[in-house]
C-alpha atoms as a PDB file:
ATOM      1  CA  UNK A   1     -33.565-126.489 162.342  1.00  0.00           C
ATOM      2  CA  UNK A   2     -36.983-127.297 160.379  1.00  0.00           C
ATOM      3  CA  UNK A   3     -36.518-123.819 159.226  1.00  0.00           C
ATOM      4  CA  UNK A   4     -38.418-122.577 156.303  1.00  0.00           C
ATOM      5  CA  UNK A   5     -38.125-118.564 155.979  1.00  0.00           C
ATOM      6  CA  UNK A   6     -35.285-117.884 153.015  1.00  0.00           C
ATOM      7  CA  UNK A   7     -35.647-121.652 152.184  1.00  0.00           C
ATOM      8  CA  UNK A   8     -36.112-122.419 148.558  1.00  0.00           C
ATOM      9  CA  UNK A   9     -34.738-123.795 145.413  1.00  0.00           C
ATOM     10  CA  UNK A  10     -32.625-120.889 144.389  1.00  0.00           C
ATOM     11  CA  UNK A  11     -31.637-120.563 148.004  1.00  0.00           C
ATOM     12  CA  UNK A  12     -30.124-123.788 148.021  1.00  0.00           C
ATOM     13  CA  UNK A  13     -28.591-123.661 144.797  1.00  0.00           C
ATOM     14  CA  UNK A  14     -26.879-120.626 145.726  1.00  0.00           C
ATOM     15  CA  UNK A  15     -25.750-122.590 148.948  1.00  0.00           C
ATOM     16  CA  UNK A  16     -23.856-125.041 147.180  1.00  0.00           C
ATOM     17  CA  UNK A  17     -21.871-122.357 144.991  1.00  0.00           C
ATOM     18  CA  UNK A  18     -20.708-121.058 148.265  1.00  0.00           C
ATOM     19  CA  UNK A  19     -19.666-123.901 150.051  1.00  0.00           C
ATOM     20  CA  UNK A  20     -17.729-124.904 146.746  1.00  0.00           C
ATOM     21  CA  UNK A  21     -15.832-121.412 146.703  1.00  0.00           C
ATOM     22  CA  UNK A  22     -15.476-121.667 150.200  1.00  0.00           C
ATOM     23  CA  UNK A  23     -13.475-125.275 150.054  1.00  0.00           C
ATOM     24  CA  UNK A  24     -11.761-124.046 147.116  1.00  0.00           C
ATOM     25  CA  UNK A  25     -12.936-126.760 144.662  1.00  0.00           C
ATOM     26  CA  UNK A  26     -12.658-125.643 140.660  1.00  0.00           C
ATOM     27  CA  UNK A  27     -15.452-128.258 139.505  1.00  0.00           C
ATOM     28  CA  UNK A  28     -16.826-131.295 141.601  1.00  0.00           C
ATOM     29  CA  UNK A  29     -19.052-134.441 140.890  1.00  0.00           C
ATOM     30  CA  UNK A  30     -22.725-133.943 142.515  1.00  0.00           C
ATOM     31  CA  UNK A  31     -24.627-136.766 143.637  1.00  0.00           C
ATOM     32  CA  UNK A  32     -28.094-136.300 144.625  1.00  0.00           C
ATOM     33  CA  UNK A  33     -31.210-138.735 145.616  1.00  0.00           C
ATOM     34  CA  UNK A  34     -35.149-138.375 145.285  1.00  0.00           C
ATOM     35  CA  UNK A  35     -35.329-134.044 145.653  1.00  0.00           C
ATOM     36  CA  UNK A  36     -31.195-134.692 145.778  1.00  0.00           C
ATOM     37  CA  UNK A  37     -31.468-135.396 142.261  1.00  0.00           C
ATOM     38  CA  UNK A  38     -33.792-131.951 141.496  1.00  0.00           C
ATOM     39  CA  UNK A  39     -31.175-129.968 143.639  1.00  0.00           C
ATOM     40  CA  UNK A  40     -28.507-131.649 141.757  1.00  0.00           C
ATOM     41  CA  UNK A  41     -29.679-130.699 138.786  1.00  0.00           C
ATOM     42  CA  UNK A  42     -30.632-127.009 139.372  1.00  0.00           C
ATOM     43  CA  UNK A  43     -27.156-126.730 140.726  1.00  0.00           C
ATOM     44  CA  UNK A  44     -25.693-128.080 137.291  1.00  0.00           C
ATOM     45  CA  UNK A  45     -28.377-125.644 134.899  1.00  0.00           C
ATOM     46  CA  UNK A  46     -26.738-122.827 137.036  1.00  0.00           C
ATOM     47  CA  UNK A  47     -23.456-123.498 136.940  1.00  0.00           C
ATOM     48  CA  UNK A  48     -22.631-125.953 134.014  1.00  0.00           C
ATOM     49  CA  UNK A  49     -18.578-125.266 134.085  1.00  0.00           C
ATOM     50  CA  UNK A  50     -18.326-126.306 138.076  1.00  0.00           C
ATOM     51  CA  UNK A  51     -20.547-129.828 137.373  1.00  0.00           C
ATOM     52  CA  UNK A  52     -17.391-132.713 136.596  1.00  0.00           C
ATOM     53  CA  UNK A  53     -20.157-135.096 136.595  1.00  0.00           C
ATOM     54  CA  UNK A  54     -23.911-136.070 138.180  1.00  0.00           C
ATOM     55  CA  UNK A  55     -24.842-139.422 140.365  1.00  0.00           C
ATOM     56  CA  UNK A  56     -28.612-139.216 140.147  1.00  0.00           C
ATOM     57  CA  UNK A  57     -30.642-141.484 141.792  1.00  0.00           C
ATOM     58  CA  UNK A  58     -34.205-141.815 142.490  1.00  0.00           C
ATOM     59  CA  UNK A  59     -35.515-138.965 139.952  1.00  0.00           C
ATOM     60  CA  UNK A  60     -38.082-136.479 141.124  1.00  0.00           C
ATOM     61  CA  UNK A  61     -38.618-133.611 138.420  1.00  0.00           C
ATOM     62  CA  UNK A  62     -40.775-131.420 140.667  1.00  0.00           C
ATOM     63  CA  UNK A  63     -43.873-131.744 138.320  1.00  0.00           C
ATOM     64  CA  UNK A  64     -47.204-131.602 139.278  1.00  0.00           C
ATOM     65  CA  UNK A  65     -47.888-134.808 138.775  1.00  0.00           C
ATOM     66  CA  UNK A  66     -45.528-136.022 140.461  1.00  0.00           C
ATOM     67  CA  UNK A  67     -46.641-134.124 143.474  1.00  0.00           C
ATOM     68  CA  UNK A  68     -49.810-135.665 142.770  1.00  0.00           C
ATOM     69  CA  UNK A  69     -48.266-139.040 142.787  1.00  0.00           C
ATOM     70  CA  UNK A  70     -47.422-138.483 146.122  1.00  0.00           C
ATOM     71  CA  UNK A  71     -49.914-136.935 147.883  1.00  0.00           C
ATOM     72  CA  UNK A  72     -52.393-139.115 146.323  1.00  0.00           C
ATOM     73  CA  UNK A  73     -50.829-142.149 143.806  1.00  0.00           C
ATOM     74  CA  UNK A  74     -49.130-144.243 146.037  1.00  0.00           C
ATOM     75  CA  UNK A  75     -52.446-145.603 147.614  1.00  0.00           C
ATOM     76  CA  UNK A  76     -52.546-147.492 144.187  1.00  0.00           C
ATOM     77  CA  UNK A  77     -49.941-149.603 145.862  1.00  0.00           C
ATOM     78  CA  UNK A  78     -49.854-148.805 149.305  1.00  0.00           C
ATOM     79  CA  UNK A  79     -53.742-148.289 150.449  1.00  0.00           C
ATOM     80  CA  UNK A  80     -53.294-148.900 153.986  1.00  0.00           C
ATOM     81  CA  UNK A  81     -50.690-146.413 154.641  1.00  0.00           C
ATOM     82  CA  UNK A  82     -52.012-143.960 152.342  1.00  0.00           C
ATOM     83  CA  UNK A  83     -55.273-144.099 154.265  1.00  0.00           C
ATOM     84  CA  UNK A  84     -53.522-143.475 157.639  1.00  0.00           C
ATOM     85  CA  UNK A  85     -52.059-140.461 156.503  1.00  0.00           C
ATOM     86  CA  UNK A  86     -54.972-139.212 155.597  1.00  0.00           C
ATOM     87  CA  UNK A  87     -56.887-140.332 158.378  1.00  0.00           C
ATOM     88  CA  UNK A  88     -54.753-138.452 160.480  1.00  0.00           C
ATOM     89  CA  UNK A  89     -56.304-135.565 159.307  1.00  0.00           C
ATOM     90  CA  UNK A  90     -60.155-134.761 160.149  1.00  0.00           C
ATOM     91  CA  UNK A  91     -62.463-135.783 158.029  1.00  0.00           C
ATOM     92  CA  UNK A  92     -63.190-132.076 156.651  1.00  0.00           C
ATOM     93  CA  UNK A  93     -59.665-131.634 155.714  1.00  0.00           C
ATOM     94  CA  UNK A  94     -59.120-134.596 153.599  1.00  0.00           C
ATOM     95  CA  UNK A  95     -60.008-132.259 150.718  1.00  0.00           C
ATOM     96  CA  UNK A  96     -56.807-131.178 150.281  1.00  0.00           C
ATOM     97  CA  UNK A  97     -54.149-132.694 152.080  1.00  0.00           C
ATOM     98  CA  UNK A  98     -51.308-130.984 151.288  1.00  0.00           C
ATOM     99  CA  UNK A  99     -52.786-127.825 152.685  1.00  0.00           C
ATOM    100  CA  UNK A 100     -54.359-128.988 155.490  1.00  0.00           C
ATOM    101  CA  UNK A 101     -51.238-131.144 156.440  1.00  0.00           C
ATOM    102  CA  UNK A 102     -49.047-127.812 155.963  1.00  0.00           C
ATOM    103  CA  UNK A 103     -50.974-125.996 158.041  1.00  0.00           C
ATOM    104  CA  UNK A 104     -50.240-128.329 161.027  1.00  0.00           C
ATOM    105  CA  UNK A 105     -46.580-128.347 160.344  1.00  0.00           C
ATOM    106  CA  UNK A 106     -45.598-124.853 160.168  1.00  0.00           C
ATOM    107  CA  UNK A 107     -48.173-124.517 163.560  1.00  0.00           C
ATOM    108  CA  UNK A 108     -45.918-123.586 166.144  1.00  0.00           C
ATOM    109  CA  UNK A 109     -47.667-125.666 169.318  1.00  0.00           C
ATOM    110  CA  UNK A 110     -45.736-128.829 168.859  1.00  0.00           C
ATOM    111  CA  UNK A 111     -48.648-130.970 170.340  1.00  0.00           C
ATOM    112  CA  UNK A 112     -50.199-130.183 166.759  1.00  0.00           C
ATOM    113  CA  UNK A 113     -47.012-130.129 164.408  1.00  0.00           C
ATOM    114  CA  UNK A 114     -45.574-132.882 165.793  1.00  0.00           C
ATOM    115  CA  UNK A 115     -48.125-135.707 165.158  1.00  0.00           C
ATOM    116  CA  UNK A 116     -48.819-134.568 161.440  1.00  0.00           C
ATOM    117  CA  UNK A 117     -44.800-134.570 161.385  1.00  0.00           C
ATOM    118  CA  UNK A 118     -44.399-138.449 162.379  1.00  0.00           C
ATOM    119  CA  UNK A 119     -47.851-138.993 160.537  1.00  0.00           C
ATOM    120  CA  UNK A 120     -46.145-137.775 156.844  1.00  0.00           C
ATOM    121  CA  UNK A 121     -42.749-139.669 158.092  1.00  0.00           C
ATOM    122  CA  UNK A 122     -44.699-142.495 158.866  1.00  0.00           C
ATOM    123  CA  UNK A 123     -46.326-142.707 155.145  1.00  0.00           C
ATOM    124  CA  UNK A 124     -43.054-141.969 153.253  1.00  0.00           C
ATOM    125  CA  UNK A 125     -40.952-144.490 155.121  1.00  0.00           C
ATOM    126  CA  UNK A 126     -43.850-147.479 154.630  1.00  0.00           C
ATOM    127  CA  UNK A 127     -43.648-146.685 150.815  1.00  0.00           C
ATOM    128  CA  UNK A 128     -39.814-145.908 150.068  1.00  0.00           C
ATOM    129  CA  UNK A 129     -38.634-149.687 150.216  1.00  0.00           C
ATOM    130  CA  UNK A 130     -39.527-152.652 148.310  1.00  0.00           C
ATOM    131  CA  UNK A 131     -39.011-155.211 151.502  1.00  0.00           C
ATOM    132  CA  UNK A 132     -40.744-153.560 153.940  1.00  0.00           C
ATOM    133  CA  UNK A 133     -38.721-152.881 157.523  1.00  0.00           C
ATOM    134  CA  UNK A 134     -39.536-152.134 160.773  1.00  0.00           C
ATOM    135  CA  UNK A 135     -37.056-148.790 160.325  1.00  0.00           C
ATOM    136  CA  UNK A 136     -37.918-147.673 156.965  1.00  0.00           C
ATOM    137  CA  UNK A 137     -42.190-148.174 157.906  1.00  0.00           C
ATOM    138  CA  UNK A 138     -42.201-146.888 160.828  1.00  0.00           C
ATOM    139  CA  UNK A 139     -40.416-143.579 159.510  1.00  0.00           C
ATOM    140  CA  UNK A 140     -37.528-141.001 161.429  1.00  0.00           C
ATOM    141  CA  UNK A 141     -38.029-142.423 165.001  1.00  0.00           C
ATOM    142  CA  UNK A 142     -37.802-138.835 166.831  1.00  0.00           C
ATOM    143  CA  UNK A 143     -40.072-136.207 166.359  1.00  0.00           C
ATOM    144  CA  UNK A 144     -37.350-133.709 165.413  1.00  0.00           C
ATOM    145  CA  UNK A 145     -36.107-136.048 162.648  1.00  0.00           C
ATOM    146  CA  UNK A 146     -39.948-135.965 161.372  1.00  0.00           C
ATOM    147  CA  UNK A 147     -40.830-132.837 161.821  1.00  0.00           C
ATOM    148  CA  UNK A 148     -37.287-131.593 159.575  1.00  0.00           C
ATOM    149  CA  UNK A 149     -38.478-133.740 156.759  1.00  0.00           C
ATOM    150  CA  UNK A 150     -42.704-133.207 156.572  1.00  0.00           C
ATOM    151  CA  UNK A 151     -42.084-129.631 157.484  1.00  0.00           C
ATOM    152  CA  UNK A 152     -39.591-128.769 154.679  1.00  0.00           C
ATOM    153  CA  UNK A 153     -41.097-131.076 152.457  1.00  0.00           C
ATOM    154  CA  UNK A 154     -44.644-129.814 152.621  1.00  0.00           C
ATOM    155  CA  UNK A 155     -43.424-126.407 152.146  1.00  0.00           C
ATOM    156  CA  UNK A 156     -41.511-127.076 149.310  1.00  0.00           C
ATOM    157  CA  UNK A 157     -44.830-128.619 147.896  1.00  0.00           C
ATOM    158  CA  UNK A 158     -47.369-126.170 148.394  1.00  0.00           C
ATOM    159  CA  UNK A 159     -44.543-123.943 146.388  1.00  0.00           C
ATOM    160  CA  UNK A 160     -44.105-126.420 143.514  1.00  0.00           C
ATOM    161  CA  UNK A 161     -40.702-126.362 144.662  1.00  0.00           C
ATOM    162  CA  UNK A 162     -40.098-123.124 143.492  1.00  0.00           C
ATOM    163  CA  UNK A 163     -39.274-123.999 140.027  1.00  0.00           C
ATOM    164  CA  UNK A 164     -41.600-123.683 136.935  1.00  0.00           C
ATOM    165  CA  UNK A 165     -43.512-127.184 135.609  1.00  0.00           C
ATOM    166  CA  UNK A 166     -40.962-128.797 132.981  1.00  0.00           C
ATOM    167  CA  UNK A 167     -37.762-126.632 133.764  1.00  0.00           C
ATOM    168  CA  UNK A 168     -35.371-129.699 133.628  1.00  0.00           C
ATOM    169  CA  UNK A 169     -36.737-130.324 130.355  1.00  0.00           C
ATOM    170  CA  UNK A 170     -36.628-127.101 128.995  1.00  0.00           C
ATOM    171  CA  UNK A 171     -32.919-126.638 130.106  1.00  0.00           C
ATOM    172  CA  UNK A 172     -31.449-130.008 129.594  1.00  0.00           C
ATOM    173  CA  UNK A 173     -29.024-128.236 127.010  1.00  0.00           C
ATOM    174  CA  UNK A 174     -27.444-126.886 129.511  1.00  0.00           C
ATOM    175  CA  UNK A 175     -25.905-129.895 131.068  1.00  0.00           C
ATOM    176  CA  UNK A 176     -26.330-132.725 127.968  1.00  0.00           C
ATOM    177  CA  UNK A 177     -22.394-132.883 127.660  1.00  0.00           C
ATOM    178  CA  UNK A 178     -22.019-133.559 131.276  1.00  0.00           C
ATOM    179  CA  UNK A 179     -21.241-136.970 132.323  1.00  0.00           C
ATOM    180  CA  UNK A 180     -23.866-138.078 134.571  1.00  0.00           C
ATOM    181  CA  UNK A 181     -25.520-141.689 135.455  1.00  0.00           C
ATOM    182  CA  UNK A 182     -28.989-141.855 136.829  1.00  0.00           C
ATOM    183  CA  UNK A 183     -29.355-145.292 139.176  1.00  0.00           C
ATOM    184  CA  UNK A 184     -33.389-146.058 139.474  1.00  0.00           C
ATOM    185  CA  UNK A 185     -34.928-148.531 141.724  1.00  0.00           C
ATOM    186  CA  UNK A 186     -37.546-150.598 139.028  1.00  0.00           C
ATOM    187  CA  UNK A 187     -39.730-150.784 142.252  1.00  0.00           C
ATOM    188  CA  UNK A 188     -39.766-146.764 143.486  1.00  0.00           C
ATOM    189  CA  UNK A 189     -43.121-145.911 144.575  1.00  0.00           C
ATOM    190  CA  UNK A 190     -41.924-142.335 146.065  1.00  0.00           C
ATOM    191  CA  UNK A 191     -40.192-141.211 142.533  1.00  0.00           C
ATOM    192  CA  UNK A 192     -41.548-143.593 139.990  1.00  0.00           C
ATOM    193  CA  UNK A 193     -39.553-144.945 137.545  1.00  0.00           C
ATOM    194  CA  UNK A 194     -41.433-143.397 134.759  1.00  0.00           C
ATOM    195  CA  UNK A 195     -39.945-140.242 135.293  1.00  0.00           C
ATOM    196  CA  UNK A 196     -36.184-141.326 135.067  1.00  0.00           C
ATOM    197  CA  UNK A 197     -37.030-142.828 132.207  1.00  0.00           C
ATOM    198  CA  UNK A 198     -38.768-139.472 130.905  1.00  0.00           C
ATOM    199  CA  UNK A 199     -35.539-137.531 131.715  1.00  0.00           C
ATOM    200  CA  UNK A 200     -33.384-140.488 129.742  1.00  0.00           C
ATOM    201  CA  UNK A 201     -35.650-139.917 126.606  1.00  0.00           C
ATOM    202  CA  UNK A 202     -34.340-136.581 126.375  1.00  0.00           C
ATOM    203  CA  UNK A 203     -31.189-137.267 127.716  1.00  0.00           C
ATOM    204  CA  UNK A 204     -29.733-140.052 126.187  1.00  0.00           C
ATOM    205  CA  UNK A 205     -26.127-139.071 126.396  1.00  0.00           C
ATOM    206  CA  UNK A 206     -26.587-140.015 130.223  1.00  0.00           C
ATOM    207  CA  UNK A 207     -25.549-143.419 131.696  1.00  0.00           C
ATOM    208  CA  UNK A 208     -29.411-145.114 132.788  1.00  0.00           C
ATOM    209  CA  UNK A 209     -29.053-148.429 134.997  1.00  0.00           C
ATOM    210  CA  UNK A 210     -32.436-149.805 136.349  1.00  0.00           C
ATOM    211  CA  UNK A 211     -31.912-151.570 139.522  1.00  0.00           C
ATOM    212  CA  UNK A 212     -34.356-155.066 138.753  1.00  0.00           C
ATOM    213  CA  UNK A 213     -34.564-155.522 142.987  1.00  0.00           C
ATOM    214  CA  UNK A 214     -34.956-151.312 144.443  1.00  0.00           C
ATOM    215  CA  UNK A 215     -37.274-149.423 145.602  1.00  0.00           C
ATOM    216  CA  UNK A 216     -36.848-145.764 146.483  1.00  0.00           C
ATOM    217  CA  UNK A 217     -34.242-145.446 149.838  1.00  0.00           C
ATOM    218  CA  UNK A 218     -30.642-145.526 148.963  1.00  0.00           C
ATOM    219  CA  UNK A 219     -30.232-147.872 151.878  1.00  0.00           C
ATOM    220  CA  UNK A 220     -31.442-150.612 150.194  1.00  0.00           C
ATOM    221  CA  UNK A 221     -28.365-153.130 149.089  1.00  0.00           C
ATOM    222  CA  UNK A 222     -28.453-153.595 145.721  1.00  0.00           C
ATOM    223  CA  UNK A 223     -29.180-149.961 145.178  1.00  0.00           C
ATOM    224  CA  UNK A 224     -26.419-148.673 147.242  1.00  0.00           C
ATOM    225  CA  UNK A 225     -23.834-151.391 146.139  1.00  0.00           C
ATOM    226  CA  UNK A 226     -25.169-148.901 142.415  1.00  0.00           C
ATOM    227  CA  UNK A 227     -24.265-145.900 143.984  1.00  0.00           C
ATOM    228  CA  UNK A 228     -20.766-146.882 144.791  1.00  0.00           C
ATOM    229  CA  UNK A 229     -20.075-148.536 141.834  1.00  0.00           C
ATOM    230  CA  UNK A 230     -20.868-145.250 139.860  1.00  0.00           C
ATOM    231  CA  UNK A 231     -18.689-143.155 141.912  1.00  0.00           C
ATOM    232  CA  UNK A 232     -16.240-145.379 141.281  1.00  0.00           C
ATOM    233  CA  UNK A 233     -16.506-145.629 138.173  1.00  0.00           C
ATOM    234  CA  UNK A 234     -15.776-141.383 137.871  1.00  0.00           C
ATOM    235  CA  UNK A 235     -12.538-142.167 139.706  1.00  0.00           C
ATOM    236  CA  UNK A 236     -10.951-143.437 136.136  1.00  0.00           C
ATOM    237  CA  UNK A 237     -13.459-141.881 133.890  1.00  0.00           C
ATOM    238  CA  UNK A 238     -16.973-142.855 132.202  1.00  0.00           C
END
């Protein structure tokens, strides 16, 4: 749980190899969401022949700037809950949050990980839909849920997620012949939708569908009503 020794990108990608020998399945469709979609798509540069298909939604490329947008962009649009994320931190430490707010995570006295936990939770969930909820604002409600997501999250971060700046780009050869559609909210704030249009640009083979009402969470109706509609669509074929 929360665990973050032997946890990276090419740990996980190995991961899903081995649960797909495991269950015995020759090639599968892969659906990902947000860092779902960056998983996905390591998966697929790795191992092209066992990809039938991708469901991408939400794209996050792991770029710097996109880290950037996060950490820092989002107050463009979402001042008030960027500023209590920060605040959360003391005033010295608002230098760098990332590395201040990683510290506190991977702390092991919970009176110090936990708050920073539900503080990042809390700032993520106000800016992932476009009507704002009471569940989605307020972030995971327990302090376990939180503390899984900031802590992995900021460690992945403070590693540029273990993958080199660009690498979808410079492997997108790899998997250009595989069916794939990538569903983006018009409205994401977390993943914005500059970058899915980035990765169409160079991948126009792919199936791009802009959902005019979305923001970021899959939970959202009109984006999830996408979701299903895609998989359904790979029941008879693109």
């Amino acid at each position: 749980f929360a665990e973050i020794n032997n946890n990276s990108t090419q740990h996980l990608v190995t991961d899903i190899e081995r649960l797909r020998e495991f269950l015995g399945v020759k090639k599968w469709l892969v659906l990902g969401g947000s860092w779902g979609s960056s998983l996905a798509l390591a998966y697929g540069i790795n191992y092209p022949a066992r990809v039938s298909g991708f469901i991408l939604r939400g794209i996050f490329l792991c770029r710097d700037k996109e880290l950037d947008w996060f950490l820092n962009g989002m107050s463009t649009v979402f001042p008030e809950a960027w500023r209590e994320f920060t605040f959360h931190l003391p005033k010295e430490e608002r230098s760098n949050v990332l590395i201040f707010y990683h510290q506190r995570l991977i702390n092991k006295d919970p009176s110090i990980h936990i708050p920073a936990a539900r503080a990042w939770a809390r700032y993520e969930g106000a800016c992932s839909t476009l009507i704002p909820s009471q569940k989605s604002s307020s972030g995971p409600v327990s302090g376990r849920a939180a503390l899984a997501l900031a802590r992995i999250e900021a460690h992945y971060f403070v590693n540029k997620m273990f993958l080199p700046d660009n690498y979808f780009f410079k492997n997108i050869e790899k998997i250009r012949n595989i069916p794939s559609i990538i569903i983006q909210g018009r409205y994401d704030m977390v993943c914005p939708i500059t970058t899915a249009d980035e990765l169409y640009q160079v991948w126009p083979e792919s199936h791009y569908h802009i959902i005019p009402d979305a923001g970021h969470s899959a939970m959202e109706p009109t984006l999830r009503s996408a979701l299903v509609s895609a998989t359904d669509k790979f029941k008879t074929g693109l």
